[in-house]
PDB file of N, CA and C in Angstrom:
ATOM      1  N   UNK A   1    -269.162  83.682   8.162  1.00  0.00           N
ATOM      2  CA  UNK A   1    -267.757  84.015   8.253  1.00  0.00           C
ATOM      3  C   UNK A   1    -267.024  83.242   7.170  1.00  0.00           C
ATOM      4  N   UNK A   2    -265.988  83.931   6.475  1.00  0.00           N
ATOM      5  CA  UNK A   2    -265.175  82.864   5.373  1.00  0.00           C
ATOM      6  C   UNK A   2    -263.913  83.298   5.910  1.00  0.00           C
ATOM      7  N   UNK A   3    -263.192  82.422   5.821  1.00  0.00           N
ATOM      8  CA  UNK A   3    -261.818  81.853   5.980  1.00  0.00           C
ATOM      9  C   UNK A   3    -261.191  81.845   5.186  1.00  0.00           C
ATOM     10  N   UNK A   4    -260.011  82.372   4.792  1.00  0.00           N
ATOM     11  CA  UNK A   4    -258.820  81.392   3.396  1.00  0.00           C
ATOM     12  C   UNK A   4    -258.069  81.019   3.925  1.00  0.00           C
ATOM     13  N   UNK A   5    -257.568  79.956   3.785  1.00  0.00           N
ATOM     14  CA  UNK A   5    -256.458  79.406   3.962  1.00  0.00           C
ATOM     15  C   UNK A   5    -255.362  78.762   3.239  1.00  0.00           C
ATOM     16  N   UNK A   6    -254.672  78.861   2.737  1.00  0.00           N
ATOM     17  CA  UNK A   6    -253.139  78.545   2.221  1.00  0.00           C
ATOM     18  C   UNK A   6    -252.562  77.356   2.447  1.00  0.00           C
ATOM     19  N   UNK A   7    -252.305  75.880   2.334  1.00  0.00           N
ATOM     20  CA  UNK A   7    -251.449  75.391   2.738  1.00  0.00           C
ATOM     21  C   UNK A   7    -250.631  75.670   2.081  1.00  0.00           C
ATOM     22  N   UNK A   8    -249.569  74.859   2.566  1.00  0.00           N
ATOM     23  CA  UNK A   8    -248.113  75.122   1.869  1.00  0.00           C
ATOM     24  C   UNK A   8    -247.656  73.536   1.263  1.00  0.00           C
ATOM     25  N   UNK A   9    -247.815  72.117   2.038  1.00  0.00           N
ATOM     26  CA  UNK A   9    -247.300  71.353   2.108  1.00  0.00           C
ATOM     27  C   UNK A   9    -248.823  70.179   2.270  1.00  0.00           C
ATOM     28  N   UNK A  10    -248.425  69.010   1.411  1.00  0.00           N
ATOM     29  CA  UNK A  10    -249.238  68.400   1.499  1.00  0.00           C
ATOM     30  C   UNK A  10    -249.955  67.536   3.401  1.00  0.00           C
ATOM     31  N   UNK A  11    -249.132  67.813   4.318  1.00  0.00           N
ATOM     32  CA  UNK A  11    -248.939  67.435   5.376  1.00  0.00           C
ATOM     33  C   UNK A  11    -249.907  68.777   6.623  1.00  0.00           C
ATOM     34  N   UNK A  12    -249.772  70.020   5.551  1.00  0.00           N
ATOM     35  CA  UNK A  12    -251.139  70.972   6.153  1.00  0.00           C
ATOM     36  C   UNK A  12    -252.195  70.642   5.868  1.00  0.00           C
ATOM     37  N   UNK A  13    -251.668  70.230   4.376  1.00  0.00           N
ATOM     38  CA  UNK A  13    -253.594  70.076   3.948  1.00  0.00           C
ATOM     39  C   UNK A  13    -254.230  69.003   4.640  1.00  0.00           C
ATOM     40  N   UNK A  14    -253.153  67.795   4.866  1.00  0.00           N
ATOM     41  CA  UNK A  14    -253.871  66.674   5.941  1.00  0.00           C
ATOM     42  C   UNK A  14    -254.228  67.418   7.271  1.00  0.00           C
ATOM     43  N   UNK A  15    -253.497  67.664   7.912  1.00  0.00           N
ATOM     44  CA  UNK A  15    -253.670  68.408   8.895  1.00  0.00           C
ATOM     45  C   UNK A  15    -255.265  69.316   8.801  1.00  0.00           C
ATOM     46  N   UNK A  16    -255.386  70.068   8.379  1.00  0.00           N
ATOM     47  CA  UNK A  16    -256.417  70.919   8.086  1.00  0.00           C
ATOM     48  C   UNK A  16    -257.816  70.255   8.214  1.00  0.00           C
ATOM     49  N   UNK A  17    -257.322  69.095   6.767  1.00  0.00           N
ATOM     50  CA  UNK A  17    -258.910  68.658   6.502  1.00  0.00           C
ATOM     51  C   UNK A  17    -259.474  67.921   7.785  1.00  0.00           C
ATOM     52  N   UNK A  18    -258.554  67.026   8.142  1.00  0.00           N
ATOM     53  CA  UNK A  18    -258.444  66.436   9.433  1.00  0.00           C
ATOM     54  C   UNK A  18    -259.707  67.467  10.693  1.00  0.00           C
ATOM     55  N   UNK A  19    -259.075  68.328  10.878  1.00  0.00           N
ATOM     56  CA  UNK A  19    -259.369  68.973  11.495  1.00  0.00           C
ATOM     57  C   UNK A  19    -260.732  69.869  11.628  1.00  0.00           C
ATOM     58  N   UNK A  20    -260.866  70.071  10.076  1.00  0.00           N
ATOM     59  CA  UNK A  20    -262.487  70.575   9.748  1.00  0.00           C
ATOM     60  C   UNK A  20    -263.239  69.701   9.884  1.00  0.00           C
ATOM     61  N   UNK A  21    -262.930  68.362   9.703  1.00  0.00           N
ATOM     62  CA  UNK A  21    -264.126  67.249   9.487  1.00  0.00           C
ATOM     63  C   UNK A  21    -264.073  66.681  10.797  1.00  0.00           C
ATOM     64  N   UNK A  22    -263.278  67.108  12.013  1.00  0.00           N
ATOM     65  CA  UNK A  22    -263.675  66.834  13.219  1.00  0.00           C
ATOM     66  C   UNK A  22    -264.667  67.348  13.697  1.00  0.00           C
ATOM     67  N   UNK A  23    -264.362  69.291  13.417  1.00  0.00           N
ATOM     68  CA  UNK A  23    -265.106  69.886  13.931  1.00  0.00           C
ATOM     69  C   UNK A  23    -266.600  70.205  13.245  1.00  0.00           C
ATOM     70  N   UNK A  24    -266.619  69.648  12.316  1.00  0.00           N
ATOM     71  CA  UNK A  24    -267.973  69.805  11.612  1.00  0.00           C
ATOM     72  C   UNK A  24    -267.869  71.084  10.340  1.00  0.00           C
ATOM     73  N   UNK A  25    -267.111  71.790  10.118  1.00  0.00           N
ATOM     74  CA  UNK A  25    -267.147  72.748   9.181  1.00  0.00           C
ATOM     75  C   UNK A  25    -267.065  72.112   7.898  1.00  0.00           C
ATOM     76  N   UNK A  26    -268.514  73.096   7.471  1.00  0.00           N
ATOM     77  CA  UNK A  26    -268.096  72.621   6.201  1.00  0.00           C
ATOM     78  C   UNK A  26    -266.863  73.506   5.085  1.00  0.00           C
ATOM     79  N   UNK A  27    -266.031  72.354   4.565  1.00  0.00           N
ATOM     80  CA  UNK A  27    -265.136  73.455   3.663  1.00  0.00           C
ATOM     81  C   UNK A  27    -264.607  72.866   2.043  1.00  0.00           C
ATOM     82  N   UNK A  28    -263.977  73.295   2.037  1.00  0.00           N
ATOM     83  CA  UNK A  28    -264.344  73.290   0.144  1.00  0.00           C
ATOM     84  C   UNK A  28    -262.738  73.436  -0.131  1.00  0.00           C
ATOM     85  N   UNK A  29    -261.747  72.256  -0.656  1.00  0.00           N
ATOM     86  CA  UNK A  29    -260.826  72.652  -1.009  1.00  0.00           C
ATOM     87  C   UNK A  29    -260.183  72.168  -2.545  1.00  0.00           C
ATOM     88  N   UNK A  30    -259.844  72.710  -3.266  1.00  0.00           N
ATOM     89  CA  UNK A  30    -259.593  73.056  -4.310  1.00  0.00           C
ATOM     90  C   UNK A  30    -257.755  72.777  -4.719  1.00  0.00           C
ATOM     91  N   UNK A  31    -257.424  72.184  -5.025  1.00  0.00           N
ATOM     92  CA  UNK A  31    -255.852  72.530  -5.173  1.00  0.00           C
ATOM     93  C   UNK A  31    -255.422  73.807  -6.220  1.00  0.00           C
ATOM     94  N   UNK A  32    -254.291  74.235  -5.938  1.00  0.00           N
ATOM     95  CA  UNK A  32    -253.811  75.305  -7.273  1.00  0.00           C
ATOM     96  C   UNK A  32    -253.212  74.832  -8.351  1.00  0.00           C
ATOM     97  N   UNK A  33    -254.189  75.294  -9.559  1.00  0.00           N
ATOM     98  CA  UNK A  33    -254.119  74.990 -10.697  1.00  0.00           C
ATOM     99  C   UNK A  33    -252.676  75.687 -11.296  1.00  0.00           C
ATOM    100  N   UNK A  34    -251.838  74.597 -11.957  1.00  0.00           N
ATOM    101  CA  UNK A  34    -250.301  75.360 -11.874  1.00  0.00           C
ATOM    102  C   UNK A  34    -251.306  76.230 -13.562  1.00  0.00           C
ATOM    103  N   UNK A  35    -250.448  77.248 -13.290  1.00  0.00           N
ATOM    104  CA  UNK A  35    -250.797  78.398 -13.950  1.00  0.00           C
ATOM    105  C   UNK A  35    -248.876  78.367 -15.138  1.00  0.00           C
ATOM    106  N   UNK A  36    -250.214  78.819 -16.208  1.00  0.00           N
ATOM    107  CA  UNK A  36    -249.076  78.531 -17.535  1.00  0.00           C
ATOM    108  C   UNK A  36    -248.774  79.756 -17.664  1.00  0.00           C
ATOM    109  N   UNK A  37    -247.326  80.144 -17.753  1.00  0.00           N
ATOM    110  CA  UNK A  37    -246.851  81.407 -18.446  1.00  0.00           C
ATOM    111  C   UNK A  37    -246.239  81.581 -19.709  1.00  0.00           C
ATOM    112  N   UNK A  38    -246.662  82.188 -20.380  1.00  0.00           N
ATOM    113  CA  UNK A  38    -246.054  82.608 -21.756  1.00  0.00           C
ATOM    114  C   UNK A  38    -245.330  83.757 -22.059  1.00  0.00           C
ATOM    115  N   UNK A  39    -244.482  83.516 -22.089  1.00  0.00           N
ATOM    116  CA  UNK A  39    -243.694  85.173 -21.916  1.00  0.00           C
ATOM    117  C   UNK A  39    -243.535  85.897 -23.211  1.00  0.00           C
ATOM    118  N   UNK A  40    -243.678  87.094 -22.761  1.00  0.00           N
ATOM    119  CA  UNK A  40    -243.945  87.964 -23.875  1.00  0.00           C
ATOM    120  C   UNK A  40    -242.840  88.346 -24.765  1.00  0.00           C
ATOM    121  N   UNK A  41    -242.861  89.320 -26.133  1.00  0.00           N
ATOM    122  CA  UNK A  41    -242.165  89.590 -27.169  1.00  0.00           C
ATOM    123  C   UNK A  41    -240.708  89.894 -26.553  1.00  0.00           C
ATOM    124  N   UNK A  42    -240.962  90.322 -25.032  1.00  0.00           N
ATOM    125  CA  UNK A  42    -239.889  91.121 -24.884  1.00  0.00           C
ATOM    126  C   UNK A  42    -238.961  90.360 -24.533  1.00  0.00           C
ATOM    127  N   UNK A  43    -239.451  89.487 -23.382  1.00  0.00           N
ATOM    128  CA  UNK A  43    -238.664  88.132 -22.926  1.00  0.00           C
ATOM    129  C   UNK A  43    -238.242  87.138 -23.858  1.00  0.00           C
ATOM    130  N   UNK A  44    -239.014  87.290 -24.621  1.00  0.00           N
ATOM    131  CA  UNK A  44    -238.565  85.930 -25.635  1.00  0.00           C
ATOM    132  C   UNK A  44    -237.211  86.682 -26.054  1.00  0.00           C
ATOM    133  N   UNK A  45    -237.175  87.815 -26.635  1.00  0.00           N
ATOM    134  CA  UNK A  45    -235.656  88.251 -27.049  1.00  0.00           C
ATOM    135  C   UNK A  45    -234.424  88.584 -26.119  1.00  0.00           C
ATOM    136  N   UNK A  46    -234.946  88.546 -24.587  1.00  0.00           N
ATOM    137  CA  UNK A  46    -234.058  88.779 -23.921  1.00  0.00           C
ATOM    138  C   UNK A  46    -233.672  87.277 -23.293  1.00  0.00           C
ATOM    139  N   UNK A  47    -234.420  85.806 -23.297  1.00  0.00           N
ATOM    140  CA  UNK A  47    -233.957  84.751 -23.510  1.00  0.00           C
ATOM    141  C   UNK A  47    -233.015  84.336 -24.528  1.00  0.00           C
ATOM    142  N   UNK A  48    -233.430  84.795 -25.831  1.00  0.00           N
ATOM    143  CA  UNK A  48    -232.557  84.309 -27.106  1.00  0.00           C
ATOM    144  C   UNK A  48    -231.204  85.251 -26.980  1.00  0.00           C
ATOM    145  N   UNK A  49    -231.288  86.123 -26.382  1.00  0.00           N
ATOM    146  CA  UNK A  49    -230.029  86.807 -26.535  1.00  0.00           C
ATOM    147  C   UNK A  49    -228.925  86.198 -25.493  1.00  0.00           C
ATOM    148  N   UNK A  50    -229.288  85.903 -24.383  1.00  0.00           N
ATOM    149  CA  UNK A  50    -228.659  85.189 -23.153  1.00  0.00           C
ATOM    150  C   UNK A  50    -228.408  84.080 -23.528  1.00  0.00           C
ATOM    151  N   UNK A  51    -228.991  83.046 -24.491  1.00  0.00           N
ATOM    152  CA  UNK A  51    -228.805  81.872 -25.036  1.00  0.00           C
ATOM    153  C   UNK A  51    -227.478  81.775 -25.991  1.00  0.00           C
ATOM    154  N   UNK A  52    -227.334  83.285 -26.941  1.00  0.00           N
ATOM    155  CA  UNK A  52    -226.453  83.165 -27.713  1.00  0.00           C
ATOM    156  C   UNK A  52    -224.722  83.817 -27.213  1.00  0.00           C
ATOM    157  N   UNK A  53    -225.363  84.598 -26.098  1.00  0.00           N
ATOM    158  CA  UNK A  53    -224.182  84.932 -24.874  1.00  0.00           C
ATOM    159  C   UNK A  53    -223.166  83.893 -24.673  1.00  0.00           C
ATOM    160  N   UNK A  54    -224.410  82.565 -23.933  1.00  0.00           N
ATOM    161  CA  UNK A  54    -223.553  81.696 -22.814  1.00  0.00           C
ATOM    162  C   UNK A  54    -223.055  80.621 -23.993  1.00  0.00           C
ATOM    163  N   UNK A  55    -223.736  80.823 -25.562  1.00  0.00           N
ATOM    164  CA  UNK A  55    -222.923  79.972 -26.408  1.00  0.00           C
ATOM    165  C   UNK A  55    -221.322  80.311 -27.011  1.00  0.00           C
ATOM    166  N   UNK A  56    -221.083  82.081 -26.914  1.00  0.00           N
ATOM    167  CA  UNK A  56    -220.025  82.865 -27.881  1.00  0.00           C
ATOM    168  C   UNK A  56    -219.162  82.206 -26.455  1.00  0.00           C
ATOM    169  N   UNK A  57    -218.122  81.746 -26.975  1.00  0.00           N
ATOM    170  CA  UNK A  57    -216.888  80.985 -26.652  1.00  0.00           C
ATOM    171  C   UNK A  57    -215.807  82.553 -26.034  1.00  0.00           C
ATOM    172  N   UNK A  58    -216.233  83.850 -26.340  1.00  0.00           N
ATOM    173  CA  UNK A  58    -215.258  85.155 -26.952  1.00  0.00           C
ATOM    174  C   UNK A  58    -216.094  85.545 -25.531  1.00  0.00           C
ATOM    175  N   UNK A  59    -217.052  84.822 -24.986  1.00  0.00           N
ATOM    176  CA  UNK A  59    -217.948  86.195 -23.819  1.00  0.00           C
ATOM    177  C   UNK A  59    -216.932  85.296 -22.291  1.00  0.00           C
ATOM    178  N   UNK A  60    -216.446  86.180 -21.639  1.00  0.00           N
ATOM    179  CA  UNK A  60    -216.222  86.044 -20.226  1.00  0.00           C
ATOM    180  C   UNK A  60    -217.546  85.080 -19.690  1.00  0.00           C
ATOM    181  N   UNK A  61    -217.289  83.711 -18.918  1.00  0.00           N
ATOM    182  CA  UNK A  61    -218.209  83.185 -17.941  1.00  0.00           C
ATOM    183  C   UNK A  61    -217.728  83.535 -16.522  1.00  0.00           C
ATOM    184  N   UNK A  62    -218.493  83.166 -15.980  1.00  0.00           N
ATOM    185  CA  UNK A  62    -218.724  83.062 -14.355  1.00  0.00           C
ATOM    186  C   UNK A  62    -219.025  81.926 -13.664  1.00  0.00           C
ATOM    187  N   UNK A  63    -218.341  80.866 -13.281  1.00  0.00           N
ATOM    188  CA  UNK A  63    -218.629  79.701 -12.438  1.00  0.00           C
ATOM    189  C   UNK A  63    -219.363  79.808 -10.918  1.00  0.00           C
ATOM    190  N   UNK A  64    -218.783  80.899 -10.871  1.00  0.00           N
ATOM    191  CA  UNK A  64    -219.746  81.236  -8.739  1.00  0.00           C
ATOM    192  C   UNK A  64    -219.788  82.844  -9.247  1.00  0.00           C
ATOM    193  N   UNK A  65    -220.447  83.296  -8.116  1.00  0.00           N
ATOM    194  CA  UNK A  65    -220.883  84.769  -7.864  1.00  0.00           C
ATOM    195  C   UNK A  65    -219.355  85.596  -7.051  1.00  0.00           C
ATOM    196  N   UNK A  66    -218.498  84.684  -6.811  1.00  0.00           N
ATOM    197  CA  UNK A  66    -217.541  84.948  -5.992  1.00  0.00           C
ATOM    198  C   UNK A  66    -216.470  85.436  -7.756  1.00  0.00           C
ATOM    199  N   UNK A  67    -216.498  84.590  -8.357  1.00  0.00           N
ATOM    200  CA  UNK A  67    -215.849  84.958  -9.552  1.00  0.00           C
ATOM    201  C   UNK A  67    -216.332  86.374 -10.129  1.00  0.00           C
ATOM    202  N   UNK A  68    -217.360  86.419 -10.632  1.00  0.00           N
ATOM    203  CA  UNK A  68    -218.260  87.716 -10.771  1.00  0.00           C
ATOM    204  C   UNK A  68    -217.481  88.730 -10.142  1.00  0.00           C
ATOM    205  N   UNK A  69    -217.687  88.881  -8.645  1.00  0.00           N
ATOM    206  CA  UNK A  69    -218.044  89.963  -7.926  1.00  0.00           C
ATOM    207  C   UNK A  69    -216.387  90.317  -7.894  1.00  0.00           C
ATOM    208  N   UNK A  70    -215.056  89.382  -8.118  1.00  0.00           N
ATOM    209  CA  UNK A  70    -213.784  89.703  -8.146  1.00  0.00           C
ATOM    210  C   UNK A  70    -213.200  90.159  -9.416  1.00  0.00           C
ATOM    211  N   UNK A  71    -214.172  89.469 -10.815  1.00  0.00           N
ATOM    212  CA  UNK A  71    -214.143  90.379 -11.931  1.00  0.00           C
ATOM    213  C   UNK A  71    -214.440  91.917 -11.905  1.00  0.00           C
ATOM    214  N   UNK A  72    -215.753  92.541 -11.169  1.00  0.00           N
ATOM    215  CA  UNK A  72    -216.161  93.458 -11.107  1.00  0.00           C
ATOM    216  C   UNK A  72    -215.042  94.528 -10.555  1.00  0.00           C
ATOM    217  N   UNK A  73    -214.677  94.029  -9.513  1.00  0.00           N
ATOM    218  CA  UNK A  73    -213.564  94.945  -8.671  1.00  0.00           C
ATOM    219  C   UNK A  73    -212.227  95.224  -9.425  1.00  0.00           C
ATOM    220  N   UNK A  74    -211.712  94.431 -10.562  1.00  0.00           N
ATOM    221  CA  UNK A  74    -210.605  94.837 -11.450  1.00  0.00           C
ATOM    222  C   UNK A  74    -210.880  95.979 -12.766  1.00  0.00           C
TER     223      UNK A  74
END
């Protein structure tokens, strides 16, 4: 039989191991390897463009979502 299991919080994984090595199972745990993202051609230009947005002094900001959503309605 195999099992997966997920923790979430370092306080499951105690929990867990705890618990296998009471009961005798053997198990095998591994942490998650943080995984690198590189974002692609497309993102990179839709970062640089948002970058040069929140720099133009001439573009409308938004401090809360409440500002936003009362711009929208005029």
């Amino acid at each position: 039989m195999c099992l997966l299991v997920y923790p979430k919080t370092q306080n499951q994984i105690n929990v867990l191991t705890t618990l296998f090595k009471e009961m005798n199972i053997d198990f095998e745990y591994t942490p998650p390897q943080e995984e690198s993202y590189i974002p692609n051609d497309l993102t990179l230009q839709a970062m640089k463009e948002a970058e040069t947005m929140a720099k133009d002094k001439n573009k409308k900001s938004y401090a809360t979502v409440e500002e936003l959503m009362e711009s929208l309605k005029n």
